[in-house]
N, C-alpha and C. Protein backbone atom coordinates (compact mmCIF):
# COMPACT_ATOMS: atom_id res chain seq x y z
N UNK A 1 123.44 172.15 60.42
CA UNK A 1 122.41 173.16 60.65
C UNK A 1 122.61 173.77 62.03
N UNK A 2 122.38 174.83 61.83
CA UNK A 2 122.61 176.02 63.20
C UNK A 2 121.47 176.01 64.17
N UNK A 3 121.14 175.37 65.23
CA UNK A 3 120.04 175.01 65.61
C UNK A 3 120.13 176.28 67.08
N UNK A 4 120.80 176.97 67.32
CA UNK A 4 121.41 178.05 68.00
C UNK A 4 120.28 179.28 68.22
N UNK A 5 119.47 179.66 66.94
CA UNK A 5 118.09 180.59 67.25
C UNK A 5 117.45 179.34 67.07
N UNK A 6 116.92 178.56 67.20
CA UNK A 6 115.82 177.86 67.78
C UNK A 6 115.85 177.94 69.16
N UNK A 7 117.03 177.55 69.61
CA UNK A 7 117.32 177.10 71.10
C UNK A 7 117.05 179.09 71.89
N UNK A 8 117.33 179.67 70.90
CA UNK A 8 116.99 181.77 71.39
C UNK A 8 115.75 181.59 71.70
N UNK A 9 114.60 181.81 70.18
CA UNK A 9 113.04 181.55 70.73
C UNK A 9 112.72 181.02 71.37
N UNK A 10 113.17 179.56 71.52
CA UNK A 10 112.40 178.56 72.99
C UNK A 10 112.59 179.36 73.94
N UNK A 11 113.87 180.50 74.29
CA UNK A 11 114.18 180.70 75.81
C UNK A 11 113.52 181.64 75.47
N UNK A 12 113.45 182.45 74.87
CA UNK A 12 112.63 184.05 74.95
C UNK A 12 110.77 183.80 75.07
N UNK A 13 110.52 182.15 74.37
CA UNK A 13 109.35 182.19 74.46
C UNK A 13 109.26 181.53 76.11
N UNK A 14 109.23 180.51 76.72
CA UNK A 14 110.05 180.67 77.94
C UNK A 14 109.61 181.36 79.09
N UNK A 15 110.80 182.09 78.81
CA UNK A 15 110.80 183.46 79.95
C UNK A 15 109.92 184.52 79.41
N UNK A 16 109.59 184.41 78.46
CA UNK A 16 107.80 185.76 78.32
C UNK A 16 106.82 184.83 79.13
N UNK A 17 106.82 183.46 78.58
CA UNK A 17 105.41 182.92 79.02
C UNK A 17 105.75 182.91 81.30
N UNK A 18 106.77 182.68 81.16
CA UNK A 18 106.82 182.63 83.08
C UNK A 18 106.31 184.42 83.18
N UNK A 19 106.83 185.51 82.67
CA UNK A 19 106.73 186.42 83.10
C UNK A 19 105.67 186.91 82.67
N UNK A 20 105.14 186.60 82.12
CA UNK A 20 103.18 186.99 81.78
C UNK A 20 102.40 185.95 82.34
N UNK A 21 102.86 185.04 82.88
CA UNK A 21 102.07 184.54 84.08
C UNK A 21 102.17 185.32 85.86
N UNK A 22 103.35 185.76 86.00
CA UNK A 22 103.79 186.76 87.28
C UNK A 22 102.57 187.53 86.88
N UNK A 23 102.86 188.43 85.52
CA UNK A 23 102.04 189.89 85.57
C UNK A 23 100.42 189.65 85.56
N UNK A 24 99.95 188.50 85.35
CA UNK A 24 98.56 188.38 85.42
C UNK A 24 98.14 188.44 86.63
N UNK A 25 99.00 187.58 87.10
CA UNK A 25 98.95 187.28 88.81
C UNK A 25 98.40 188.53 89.81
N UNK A 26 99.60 189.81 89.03
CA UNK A 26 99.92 191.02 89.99
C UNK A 26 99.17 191.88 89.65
N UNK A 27 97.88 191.23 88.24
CA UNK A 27 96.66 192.01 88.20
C UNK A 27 97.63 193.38 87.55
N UNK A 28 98.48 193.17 86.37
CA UNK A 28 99.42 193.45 85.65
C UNK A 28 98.89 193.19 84.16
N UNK A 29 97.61 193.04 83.52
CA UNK A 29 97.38 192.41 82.55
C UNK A 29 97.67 193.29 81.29
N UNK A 30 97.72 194.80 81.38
CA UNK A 30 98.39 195.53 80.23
C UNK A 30 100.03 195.57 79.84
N UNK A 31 100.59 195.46 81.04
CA UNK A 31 102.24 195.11 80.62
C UNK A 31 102.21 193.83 80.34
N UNK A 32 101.53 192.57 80.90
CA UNK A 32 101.77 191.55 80.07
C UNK A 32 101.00 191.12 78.58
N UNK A 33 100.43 192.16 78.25
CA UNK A 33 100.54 191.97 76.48
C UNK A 33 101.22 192.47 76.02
N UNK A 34 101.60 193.86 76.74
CA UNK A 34 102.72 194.42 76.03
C UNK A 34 104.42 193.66 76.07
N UNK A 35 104.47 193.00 76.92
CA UNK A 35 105.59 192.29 77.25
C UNK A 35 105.60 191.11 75.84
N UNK A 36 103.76 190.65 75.84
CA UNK A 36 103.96 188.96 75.30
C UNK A 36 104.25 189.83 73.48
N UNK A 37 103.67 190.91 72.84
CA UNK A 37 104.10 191.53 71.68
C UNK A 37 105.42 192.15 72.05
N UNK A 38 106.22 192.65 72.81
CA UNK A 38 107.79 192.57 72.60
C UNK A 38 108.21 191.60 71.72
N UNK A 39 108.03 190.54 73.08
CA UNK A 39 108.50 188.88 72.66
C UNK A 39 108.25 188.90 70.93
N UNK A 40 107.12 188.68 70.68
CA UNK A 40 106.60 188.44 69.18
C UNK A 40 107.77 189.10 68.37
N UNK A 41 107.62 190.38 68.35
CA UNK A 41 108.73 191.32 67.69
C UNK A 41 109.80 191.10 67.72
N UNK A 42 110.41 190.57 68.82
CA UNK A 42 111.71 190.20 68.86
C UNK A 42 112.11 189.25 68.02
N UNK A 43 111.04 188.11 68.22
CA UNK A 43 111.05 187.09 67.38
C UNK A 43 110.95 187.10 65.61
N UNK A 44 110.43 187.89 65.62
CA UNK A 44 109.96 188.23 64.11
C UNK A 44 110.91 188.45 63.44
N UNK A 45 111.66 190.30 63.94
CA UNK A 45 113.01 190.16 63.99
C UNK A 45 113.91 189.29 63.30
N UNK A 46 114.25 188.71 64.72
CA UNK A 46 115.71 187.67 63.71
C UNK A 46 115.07 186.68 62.67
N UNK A 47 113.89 186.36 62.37
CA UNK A 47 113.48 185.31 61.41
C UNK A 47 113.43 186.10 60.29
N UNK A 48 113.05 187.58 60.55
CA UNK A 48 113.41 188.85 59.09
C UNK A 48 115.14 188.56 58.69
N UNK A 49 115.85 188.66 59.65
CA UNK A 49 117.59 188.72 59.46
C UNK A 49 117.55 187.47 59.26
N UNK A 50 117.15 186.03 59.53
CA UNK A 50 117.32 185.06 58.78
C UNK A 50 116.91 184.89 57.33
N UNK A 51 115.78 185.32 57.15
CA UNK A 51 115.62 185.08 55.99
C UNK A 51 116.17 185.86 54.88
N UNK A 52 116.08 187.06 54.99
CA UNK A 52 117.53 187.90 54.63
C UNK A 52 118.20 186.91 53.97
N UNK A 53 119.25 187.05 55.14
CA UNK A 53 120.35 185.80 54.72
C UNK A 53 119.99 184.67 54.16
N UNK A 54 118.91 184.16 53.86
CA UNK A 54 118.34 182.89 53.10
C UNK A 54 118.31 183.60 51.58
N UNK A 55 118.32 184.34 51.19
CA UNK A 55 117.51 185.22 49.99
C UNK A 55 119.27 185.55 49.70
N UNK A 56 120.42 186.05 50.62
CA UNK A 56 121.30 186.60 49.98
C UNK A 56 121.97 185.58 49.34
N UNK A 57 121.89 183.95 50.32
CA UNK A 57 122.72 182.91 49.79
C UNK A 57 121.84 182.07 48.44
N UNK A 58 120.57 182.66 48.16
CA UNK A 58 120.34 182.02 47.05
C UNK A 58 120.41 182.67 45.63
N UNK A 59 120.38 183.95 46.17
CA UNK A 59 121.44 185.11 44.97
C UNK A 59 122.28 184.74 44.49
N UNK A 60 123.31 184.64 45.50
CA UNK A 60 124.65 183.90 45.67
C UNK A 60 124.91 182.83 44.66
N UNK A 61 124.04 181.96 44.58
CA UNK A 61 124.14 180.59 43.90
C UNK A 61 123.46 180.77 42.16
N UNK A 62 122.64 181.80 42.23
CA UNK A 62 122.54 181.88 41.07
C UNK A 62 123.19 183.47 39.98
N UNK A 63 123.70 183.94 40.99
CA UNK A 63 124.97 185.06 39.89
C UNK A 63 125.60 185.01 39.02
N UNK A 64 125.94 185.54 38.00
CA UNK A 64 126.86 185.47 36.77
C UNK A 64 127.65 186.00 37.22
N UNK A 65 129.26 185.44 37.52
CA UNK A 65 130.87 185.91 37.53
C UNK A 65 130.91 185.85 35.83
């Protein structure tokens, strides 16, 4: 198992959560929601292109050659 985007989200979740703690700080509180929904999206993202690929390889397995 490819444990490779797990180890992506942890860092992207991570480095949003350090950097929406800066922007609260700097009295920044509209870029850091907009920052913490990037993150989300980003994330969403590749779990769309994973699952994708979950759906093409179970096609895959059930096709008539």
């Amino acid at each position: 198992m490819d444990l490779s985007l797990i180890y992506r989200i942890a860092g992207v979740g991570i480095l949003i959560a350090i950097l929406n703690i800066f922007l609260q700080q700097a009295e920044r509180k509209d870029q850091a929601q907009m920052l913490s929904l990037a993150g989300v999206i980003l994330v969403l993202l590749w779990l769309v292109q994973l699952i994708a690929r979950l759906f093409e390889q179970v096609e895959s397995v059930f096709r008539w050659y």
